[in-house]
Protein backbone atom coordinates (compact mmCIF):
# COMPACT_ATOMS: atom_id res chain seq x y z
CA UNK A 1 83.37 111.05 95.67
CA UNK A 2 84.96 114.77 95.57
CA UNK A 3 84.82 115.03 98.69
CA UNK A 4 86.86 111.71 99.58
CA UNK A 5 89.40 112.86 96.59
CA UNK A 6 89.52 116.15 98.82
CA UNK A 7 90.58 113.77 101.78
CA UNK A 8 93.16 111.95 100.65
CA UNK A 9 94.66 114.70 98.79
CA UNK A 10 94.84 116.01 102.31
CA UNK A 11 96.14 113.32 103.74
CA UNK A 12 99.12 112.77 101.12
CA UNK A 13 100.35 116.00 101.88
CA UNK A 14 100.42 115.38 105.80
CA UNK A 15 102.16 112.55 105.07
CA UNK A 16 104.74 114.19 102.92
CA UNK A 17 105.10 116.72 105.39
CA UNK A 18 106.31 114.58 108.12
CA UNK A 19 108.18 112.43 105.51
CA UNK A 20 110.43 115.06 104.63
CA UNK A 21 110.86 116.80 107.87
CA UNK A 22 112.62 113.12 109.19
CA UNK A 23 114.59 112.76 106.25
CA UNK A 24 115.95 116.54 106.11
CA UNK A 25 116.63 116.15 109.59
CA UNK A 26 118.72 112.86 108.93
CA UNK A 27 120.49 114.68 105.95
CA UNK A 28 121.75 117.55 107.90
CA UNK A 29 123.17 115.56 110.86
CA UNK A 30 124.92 112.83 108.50
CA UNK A 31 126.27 115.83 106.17
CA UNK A 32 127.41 117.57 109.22
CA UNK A 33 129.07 114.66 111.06
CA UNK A 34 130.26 113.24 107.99
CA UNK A 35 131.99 116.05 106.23
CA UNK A 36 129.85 115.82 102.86
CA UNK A 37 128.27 119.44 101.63
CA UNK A 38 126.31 117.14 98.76
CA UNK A 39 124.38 115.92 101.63
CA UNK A 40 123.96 118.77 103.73
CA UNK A 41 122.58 120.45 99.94
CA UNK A 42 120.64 117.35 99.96
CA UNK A 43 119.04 118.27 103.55
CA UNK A 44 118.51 122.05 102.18
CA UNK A 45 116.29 120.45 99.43
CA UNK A 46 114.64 118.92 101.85
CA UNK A 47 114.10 122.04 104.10
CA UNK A 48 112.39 123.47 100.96
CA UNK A 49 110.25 120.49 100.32
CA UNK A 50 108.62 120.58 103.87
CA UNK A 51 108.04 124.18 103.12
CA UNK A 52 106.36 123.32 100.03
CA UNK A 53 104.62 120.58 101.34
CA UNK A 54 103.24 123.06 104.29
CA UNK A 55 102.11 125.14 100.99
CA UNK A 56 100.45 122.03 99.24
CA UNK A 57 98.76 121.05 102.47
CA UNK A 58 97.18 124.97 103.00
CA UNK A 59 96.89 125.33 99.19
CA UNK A 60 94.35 121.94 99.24
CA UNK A 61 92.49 122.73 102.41
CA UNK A 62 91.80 126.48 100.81
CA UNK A 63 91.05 125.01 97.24
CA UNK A 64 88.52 122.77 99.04
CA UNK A 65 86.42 125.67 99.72
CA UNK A 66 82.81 125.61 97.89
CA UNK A 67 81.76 128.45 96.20
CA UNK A 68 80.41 131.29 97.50
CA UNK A 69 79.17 134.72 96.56
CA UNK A 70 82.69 136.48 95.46
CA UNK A 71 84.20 132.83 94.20
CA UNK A 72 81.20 131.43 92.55
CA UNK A 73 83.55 128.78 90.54
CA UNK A 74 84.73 127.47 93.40
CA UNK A 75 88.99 128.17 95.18
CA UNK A 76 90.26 125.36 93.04
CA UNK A 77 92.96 128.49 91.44
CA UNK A 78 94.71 128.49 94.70
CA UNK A 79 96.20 124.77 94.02
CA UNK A 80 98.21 126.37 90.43
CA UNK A 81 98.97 129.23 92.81
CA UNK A 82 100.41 127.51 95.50
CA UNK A 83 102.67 125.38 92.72
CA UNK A 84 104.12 128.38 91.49
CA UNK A 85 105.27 129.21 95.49
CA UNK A 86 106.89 125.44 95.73
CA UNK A 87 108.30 126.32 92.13
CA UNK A 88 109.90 129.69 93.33
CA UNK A 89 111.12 127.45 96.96
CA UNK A 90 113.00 125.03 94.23
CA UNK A 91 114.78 127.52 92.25
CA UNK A 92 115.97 129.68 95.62
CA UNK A 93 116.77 126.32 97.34
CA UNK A 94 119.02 125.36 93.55
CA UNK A 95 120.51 128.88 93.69
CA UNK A 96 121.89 128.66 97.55
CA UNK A 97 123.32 125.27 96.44
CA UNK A 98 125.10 126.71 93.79
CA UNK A 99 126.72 129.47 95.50
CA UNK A 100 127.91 126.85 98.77
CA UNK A 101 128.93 124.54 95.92
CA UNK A 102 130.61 127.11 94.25
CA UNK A 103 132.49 128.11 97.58
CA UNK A 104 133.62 124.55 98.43
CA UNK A 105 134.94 124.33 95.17
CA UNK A 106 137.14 126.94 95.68
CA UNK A 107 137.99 125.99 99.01
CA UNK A 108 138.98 122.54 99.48
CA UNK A 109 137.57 120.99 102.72
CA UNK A 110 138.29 117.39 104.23
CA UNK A 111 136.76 113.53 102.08
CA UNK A 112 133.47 112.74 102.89
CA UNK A 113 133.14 109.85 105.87
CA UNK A 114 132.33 106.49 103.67
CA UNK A 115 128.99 105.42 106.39
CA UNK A 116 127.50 108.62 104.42
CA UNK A 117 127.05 106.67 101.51
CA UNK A 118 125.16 103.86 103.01
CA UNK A 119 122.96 106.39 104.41
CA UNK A 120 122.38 107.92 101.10
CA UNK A 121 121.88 105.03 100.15
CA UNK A 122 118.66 104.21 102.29
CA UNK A 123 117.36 107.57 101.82
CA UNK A 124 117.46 107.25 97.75
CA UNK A 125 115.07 104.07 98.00
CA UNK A 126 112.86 106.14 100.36
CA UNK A 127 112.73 109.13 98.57
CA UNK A 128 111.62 107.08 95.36
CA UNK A 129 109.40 105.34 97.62
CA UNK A 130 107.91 108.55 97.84
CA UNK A 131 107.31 109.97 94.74
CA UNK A 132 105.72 106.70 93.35
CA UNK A 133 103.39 106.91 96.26
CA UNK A 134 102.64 110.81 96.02
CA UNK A 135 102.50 110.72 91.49
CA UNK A 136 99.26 107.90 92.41
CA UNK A 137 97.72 109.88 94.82
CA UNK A 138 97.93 113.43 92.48
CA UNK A 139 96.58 110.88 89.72
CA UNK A 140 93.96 109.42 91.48
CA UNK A 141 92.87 112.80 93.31
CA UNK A 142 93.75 115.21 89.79
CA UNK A 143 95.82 117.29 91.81
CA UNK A 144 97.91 119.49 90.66
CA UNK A 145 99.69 120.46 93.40
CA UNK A 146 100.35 116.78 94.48
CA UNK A 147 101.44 116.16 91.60
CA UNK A 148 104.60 119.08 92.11
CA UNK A 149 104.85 117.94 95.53
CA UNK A 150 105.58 113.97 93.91
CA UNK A 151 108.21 115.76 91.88
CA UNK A 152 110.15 117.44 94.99
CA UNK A 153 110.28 113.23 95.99
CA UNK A 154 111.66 112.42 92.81
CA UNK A 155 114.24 115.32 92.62
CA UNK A 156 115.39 114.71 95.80
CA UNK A 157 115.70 111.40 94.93
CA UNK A 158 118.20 111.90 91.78
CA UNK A 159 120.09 115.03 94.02
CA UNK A 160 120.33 112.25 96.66
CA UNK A 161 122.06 110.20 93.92
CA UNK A 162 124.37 112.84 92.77
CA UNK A 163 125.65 113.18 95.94
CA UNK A 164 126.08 109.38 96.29
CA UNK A 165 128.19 109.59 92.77
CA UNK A 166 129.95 112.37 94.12
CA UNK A 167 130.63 111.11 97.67
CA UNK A 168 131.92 107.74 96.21
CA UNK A 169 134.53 109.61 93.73
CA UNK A 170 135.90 111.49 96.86
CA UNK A 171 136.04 108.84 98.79
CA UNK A 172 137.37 105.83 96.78
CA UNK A 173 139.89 108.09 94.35
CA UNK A 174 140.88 109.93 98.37
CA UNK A 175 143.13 113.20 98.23
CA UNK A 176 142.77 115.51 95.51
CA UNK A 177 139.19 114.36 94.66
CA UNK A 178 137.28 116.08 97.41
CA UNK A 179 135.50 118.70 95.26
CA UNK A 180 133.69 115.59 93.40
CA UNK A 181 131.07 115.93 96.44
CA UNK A 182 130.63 119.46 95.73
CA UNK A 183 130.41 119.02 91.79
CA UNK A 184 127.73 116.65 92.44
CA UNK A 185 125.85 119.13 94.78
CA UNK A 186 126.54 121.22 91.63
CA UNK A 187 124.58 118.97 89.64
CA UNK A 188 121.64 118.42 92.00
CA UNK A 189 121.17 121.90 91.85
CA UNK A 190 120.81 121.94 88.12
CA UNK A 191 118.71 119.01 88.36
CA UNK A 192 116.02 120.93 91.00
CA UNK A 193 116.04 123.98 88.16
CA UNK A 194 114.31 121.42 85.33
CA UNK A 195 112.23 120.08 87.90
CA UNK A 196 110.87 123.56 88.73
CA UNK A 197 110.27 124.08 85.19
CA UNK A 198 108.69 120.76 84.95
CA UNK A 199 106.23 122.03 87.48
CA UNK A 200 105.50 125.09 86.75
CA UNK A 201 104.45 124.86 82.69
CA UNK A 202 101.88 122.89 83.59
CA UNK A 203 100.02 125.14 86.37
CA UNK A 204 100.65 128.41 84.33
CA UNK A 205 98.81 126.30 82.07
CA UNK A 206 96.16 125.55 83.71
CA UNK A 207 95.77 129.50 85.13
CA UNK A 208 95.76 130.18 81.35
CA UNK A 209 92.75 128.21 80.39
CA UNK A 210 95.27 126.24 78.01
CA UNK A 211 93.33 123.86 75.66
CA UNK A 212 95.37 120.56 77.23
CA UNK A 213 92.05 118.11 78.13
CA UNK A 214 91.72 116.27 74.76
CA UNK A 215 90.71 112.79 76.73
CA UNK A 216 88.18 114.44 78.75
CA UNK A 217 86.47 116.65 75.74
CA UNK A 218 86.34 113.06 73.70
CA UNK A 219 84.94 111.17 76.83
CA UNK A 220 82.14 114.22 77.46
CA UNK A 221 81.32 113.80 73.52
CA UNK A 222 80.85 110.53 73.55
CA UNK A 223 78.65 110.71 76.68
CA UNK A 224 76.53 113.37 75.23
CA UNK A 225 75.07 111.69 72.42
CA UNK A 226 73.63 108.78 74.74
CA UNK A 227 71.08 111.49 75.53
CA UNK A 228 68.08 110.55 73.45
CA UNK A 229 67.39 113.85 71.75
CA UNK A 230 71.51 115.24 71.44
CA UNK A 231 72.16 114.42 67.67
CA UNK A 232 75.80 116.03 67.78
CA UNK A 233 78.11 118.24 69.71
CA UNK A 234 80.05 121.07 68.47
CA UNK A 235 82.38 123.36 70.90
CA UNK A 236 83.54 121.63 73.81
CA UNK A 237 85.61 123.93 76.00
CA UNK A 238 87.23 122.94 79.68
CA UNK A 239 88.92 125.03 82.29
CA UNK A 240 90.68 123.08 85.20
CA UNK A 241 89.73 124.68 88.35
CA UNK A 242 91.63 122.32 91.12
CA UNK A 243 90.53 119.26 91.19
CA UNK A 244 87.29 119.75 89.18
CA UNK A 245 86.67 120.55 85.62
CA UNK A 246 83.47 123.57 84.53
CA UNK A 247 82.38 122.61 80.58
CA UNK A 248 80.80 125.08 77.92
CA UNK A 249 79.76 122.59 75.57
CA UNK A 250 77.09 123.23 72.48
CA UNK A 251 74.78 120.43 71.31
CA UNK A 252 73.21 119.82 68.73
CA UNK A 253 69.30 119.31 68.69
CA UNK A 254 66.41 119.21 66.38
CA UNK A 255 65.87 122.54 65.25
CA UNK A 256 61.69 121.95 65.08
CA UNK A 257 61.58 121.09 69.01
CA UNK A 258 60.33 123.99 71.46
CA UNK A 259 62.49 126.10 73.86
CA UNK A 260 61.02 124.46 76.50
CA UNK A 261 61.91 121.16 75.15
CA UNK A 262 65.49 121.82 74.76
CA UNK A 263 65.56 123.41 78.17
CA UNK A 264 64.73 120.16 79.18
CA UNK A 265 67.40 118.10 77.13
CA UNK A 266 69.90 120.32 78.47
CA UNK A 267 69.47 119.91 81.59
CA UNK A 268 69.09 115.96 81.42
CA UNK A 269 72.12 116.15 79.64
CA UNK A 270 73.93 118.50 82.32
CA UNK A 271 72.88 115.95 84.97
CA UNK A 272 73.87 112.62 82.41
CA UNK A 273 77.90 114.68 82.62
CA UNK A 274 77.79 114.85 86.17
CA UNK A 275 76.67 111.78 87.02
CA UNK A 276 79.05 110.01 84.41
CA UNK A 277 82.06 112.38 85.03
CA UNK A 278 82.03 113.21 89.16
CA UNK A 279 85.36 115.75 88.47
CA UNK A 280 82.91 117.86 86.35
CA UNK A 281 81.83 121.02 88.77
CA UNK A 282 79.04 122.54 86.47
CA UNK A 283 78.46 122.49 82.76
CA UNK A 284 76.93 125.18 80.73
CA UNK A 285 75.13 124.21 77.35
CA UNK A 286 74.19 126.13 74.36
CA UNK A 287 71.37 124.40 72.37
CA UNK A 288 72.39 124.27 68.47
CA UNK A 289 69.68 123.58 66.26
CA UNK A 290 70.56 120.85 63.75
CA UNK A 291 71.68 121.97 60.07
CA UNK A 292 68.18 121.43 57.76
């Protein structure tokens, strides 16, 4: 079941890879042809997003790795690792938008051709398209890095719709409006910074160890006391490591049984978790003897 998670994790981010390199490509020309910096920042946002979808696609294959002697939990840190390089592409892709915006301002340049906008237009419902597609696949796989890859669709989506705002002001309002395109560009970029912040507090996060898997720790407590023999649980801790979860988890026994006994429970508890939970890697139990 990992395994096939592992696949289509995969396969999402091939997908998203070519995806992005059409639609960056169709950006670009249309921006070009059409006079409109808004989309030609548009098809910059979309440079970066193949790049970080190149990343995502690298990152996965690596953090598919099993463990070995010098990783013996696994690669699964190269997927929060891998978000913060997308995160960094966003926020230098936001800050050459800013500066072109900026200059365009400044320096007026001729309206936008109006076929742009039914372009844009297309490429807004794709782009959405996208993310919905790319959020259920991080969901379904408990990827991180999918899941930041989803959010490049969506915030290309809304810069895409700045620039459609922005296009139609210059355009329908004609001379004297023509910076509208560029203060929409303006606002895309702004738009790309909260997205990178959206994607990076949750994979420093998870490097952290941050305490953030309440549902899980109440669906492993609940499971453990179907053991016959667990009376209780105590500590449940979780760190994320990729796509899989490692537990340190105390439970509570009968403090009259022998070690050998609660060797035993533990382990048929350890296998109950795994078998119950396939995104748990490896649990580690400490045997609590009940209070008299």
């Amino acid at each position: 079941m990992i395994q096939s998670r592992i696949k289509t994790a995969i396969r999402a981010a091939q997908y998203s890879i070519v995806g992005n390199l059409f639609l960056a490509g169709i950006k670009i020309v249309v921006g070009v042809l059409g006079h409109s910096f808004a989309m030609i920042a548009d098809g910059i946002e979309s440079v970066s997003d193949i790049l970080s979808s190149i990343l995502v696609w690298v990152g996965l294959r690596y953090a598919a790795r099993p463990p070995d002697r010098n990783h013996p939990y696994g690669h699964g840190k190269a997927e929060p690792l891998v978000t913060f390089a997308v995160v960094g592409l966003l926020i230098a892709s936001s800050i050459f938008i800013i500066i072109q915006s900026i200059y365009y301002i400044r320096h007026p340049h001729s309206d936008p051709e109006p076929y742009v906008l039914i372009i844009l237009g297309l490429i807004i419902l794709i782009k959405e398209g996208f993310y919905q597609w790319m959020r259920r696949k991080g969901e379904q796989t408990k990827s991180r890095m999918l899941e930041a890859d989803a959010w490049h669709h969506r915030s290309d989506a809304i810069t895409s719709l700045a620039a459609f705002i922005g296009i139609s002001v210059a355009v329908v309002m004609g001379e004297g409006y023509e910076a509208a395109d560029d203060w929409a560009a303006l606002v895309a970029a702004g738009i790309i910074l909260y997205n990178a912040y959206r994607i990076f507090r949750p994979a420093l996060s998870e490097v952290m160890d941050e305490n953030t898997h309440h549902d899980l720790i109440e669906s492993i407590r609940i499971l453990a006391i179907e053991v016959d023999g667990i009376l209780d649980t105590e500590k449940c801790y979780i760190r994320k490591n990729g796509m899989l979860y490692h537990v340190d988890l105390h439970a509570i026994v009968n403090g009259r049984i022998t070690v050998y006994e609660g060797h035993e429970l533990a382990h048929r508890l350890k296998d109950h978790l795994k078998d119950s939970l396939p995104e748990i890697a490896d649990v580690h139990i400490h045997v609590e003897p009940a209070s008299k």
